[in-house]
C-alpha atoms as a PDB file:
ATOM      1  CA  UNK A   1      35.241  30.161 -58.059  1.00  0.00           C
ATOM      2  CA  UNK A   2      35.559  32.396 -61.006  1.00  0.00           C
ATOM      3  CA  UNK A   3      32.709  33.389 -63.645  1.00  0.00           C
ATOM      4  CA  UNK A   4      34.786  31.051 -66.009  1.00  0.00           C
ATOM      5  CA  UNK A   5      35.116  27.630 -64.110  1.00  0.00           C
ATOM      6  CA  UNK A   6      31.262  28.342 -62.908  1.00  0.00           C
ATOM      7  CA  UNK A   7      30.566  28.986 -66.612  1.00  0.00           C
ATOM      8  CA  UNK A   8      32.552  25.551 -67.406  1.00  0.00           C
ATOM      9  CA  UNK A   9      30.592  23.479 -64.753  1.00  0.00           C
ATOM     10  CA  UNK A  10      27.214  24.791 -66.404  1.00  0.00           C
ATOM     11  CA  UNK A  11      28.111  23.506 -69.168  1.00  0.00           C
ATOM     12  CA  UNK A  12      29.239  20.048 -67.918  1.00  0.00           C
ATOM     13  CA  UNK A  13      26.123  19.850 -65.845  1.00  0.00           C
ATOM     14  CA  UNK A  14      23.901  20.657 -69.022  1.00  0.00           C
ATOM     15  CA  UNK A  15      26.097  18.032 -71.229  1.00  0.00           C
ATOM     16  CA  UNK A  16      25.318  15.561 -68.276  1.00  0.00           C
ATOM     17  CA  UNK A  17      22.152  15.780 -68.223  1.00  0.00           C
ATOM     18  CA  UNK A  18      21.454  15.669 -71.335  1.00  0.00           C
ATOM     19  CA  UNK A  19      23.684  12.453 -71.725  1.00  0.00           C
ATOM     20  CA  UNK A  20      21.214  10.987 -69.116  1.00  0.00           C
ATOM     21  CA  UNK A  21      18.494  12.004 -70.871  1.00  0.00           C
ATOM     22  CA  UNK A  22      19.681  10.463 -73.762  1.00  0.00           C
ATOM     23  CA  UNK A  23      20.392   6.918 -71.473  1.00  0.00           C
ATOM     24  CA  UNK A  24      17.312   7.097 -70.365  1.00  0.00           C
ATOM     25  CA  UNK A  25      15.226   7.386 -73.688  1.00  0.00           C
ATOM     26  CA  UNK A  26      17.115   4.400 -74.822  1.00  0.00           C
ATOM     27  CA  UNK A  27      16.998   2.324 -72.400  1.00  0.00           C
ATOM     28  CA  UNK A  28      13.032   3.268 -72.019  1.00  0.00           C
ATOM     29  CA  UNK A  29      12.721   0.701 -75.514  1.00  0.00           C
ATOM     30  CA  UNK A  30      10.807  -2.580 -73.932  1.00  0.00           C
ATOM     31  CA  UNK A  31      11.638  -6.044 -75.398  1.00  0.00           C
ATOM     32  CA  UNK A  32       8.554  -7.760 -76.232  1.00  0.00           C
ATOM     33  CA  UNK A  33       7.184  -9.802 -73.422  1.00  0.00           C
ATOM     34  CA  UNK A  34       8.373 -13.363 -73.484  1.00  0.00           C
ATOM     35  CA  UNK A  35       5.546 -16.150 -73.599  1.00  0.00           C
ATOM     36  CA  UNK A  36       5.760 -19.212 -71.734  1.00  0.00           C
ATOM     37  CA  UNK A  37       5.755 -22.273 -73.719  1.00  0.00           C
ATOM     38  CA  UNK A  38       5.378 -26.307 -73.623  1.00  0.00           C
ATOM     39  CA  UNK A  39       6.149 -27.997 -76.689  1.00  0.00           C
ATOM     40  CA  UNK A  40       6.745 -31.534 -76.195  1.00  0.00           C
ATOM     41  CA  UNK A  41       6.680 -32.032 -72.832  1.00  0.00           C
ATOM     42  CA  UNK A  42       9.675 -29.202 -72.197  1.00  0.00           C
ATOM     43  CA  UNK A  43       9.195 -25.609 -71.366  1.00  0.00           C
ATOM     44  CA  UNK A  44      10.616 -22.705 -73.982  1.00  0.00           C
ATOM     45  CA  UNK A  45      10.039 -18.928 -73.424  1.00  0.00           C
ATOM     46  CA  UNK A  46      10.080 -17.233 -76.833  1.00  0.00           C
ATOM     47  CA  UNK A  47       8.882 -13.854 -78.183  1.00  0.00           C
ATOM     48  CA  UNK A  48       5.882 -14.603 -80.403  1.00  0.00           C
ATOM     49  CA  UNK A  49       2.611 -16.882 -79.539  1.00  0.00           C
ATOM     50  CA  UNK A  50       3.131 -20.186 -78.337  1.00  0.00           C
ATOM     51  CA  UNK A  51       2.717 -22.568 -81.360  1.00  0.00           C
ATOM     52  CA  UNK A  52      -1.338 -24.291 -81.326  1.00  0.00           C
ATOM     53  CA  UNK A  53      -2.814 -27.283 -83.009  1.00  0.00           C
ATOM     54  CA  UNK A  54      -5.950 -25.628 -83.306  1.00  0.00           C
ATOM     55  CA  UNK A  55      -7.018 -22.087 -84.663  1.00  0.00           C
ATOM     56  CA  UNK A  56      -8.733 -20.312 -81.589  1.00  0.00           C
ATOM     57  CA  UNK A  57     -12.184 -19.354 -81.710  1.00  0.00           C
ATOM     58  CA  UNK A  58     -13.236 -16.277 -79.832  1.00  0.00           C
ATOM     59  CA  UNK A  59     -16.718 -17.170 -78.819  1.00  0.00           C
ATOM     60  CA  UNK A  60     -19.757 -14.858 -80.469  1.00  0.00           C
ATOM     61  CA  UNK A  61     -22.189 -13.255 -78.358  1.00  0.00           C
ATOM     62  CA  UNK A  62     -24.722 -14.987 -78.334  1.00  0.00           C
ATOM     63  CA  UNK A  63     -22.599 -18.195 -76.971  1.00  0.00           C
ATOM     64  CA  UNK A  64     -21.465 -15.966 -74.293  1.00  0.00           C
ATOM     65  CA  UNK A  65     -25.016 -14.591 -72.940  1.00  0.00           C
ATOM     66  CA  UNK A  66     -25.682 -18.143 -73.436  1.00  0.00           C
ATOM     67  CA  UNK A  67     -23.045 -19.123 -71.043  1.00  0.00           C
ATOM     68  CA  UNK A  68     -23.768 -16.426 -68.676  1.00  0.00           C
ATOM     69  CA  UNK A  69     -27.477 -17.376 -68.147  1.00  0.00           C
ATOM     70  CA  UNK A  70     -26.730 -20.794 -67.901  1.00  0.00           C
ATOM     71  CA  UNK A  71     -24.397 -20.268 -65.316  1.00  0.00           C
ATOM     72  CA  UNK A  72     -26.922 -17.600 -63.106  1.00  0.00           C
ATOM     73  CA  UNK A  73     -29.628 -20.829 -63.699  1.00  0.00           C
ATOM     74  CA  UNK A  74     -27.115 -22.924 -61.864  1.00  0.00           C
ATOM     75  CA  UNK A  75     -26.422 -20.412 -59.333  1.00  0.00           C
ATOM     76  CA  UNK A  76     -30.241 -19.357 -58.961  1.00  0.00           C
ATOM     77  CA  UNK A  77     -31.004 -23.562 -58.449  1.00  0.00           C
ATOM     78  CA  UNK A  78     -28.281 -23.911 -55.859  1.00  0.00           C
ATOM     79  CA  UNK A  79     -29.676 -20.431 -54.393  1.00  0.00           C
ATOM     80  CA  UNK A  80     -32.937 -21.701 -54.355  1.00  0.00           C
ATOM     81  CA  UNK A  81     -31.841 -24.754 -53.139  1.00  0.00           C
ATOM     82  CA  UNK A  82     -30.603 -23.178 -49.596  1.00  0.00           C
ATOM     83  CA  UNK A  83     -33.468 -20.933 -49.211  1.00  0.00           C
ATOM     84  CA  UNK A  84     -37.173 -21.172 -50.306  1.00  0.00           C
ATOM     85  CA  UNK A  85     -37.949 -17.657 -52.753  1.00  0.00           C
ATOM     86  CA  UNK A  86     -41.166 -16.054 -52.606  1.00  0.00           C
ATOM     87  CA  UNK A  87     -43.376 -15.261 -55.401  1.00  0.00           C
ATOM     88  CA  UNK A  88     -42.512 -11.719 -55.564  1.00  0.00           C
ATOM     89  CA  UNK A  89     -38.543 -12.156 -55.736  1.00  0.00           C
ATOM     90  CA  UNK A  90     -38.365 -14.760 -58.400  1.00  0.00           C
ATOM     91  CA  UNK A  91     -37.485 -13.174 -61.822  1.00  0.00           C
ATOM     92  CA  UNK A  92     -39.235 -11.606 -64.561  1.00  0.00           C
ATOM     93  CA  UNK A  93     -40.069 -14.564 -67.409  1.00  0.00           C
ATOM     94  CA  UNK A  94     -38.431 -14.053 -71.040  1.00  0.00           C
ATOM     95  CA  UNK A  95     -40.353 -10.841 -72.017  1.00  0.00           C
ATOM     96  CA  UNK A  96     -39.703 -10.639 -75.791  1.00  0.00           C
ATOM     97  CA  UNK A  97     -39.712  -6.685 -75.588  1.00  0.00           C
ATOM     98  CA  UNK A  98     -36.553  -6.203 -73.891  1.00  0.00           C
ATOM     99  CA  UNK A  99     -33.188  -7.205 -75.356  1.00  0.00           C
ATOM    100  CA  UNK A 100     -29.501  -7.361 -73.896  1.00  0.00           C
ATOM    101  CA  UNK A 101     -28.386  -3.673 -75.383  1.00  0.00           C
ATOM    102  CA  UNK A 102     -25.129  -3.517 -72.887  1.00  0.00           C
ATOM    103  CA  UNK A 103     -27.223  -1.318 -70.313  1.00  0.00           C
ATOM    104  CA  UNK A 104     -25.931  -2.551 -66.515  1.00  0.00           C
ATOM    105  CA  UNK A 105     -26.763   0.037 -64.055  1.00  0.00           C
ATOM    106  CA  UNK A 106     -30.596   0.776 -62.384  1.00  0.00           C
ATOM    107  CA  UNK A 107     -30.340   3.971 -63.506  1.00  0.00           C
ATOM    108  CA  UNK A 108     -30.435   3.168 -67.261  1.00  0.00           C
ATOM    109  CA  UNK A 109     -33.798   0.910 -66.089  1.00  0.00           C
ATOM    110  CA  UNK A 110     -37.156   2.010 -66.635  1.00  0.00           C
ATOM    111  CA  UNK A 111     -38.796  -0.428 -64.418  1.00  0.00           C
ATOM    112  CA  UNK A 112     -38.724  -3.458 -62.233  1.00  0.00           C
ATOM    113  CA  UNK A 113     -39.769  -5.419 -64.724  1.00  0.00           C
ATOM    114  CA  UNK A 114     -37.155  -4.519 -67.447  1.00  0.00           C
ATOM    115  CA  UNK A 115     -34.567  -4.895 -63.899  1.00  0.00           C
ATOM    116  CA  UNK A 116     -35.326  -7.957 -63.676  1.00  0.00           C
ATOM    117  CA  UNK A 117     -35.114  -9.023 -66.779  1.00  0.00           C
ATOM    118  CA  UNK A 118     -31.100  -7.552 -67.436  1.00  0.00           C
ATOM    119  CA  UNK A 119     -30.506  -9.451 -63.925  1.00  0.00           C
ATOM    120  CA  UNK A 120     -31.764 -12.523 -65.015  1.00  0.00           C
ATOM    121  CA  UNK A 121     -30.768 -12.559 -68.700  1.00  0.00           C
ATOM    122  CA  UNK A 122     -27.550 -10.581 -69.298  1.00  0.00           C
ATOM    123  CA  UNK A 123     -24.063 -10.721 -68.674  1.00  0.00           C
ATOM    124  CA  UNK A 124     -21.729  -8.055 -66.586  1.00  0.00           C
ATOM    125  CA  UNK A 125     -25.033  -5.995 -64.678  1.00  0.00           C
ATOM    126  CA  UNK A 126     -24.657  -4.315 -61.801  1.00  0.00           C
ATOM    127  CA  UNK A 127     -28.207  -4.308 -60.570  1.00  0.00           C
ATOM    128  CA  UNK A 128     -28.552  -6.460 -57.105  1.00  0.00           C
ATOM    129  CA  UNK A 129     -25.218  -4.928 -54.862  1.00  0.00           C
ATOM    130  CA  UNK A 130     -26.525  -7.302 -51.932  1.00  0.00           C
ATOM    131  CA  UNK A 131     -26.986 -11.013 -53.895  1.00  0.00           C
ATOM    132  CA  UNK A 132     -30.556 -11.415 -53.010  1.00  0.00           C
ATOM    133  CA  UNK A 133     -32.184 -11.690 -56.685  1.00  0.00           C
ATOM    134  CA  UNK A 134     -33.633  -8.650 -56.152  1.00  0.00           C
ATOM    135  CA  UNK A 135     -32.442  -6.096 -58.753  1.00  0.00           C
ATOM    136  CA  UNK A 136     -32.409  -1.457 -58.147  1.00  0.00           C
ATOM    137  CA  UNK A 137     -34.204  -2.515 -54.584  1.00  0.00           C
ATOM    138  CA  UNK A 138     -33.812   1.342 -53.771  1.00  0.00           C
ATOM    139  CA  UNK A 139     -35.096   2.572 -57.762  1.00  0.00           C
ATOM    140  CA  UNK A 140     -37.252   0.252 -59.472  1.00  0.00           C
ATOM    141  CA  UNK A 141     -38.441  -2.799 -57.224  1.00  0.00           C
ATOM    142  CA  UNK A 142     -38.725  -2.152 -53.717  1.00  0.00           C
ATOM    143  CA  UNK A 143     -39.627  -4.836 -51.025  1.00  0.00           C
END
């Protein structure tokens, strides 16, 4: 081939890819997910929020730590339920000097006590890996 045609095919190449780069930019533009609805008893997919009867509430923190420690009482009853728990393992009572604060993790404890508490009290903690009610077994409250 001569330095002209290789010169011309450069050229093409570079034109061609940036045709493709072009392509692809535009066809990288997303539609906006379609939402699947039932109004009246028949389905329609549309592109904004399905139509509601009532406002939705997002529930306030309190109603979901409320939630949450209702829902560990009815897993603690059915818990305790299966197996007797000994003195030692049952949770700390209400202690009015620690508060939910978003802390999850043993190492942001600074006792059993205050362990036991988060385990018992708040939502989302990641205190007791092995389900036994016992919270930072290795840290904070060991058998």
């Amino acid at each position: 081939m001569s330095n002209v045609s290789r010169q011309t095919m450069r050229i093409i190449i570079s034109q061609l890819y940036a045709f493709l780069a072009l392509a692809a930019a535009a066809s990288g533009v997303h539609a906006a997910p379609a939402n699947k609805c039932v109004i009246n008893g028949s389905v329609t997919y549309q592109q904004s929020p399905c139509p509601s009867t009532q406002p939705r509430k997002d529930p306030t923190l309190e109603e979901l730590n409320a939630a949450e420690r209702a829902r560990r009482a009815a897993a603690a009853s059915s818990a305790a339920a299966e197996t007797p728990r000994t003195a030692s393992s049952a949770p700390a009572a209400v202690s009015s000097s620690f508060r939910c604060d978003g802390r999850k993790y043993c190492s942001q404890m600074s006792s059993c006590t205050e362990a036991k508490y988060f385990l018992a009290n708040c939502p989302g903690v990641k205190m007791d890996g092995d389900n036994d009610g016992i919270p930072c077994e290795e840290q904070w409250c060991r058998p």
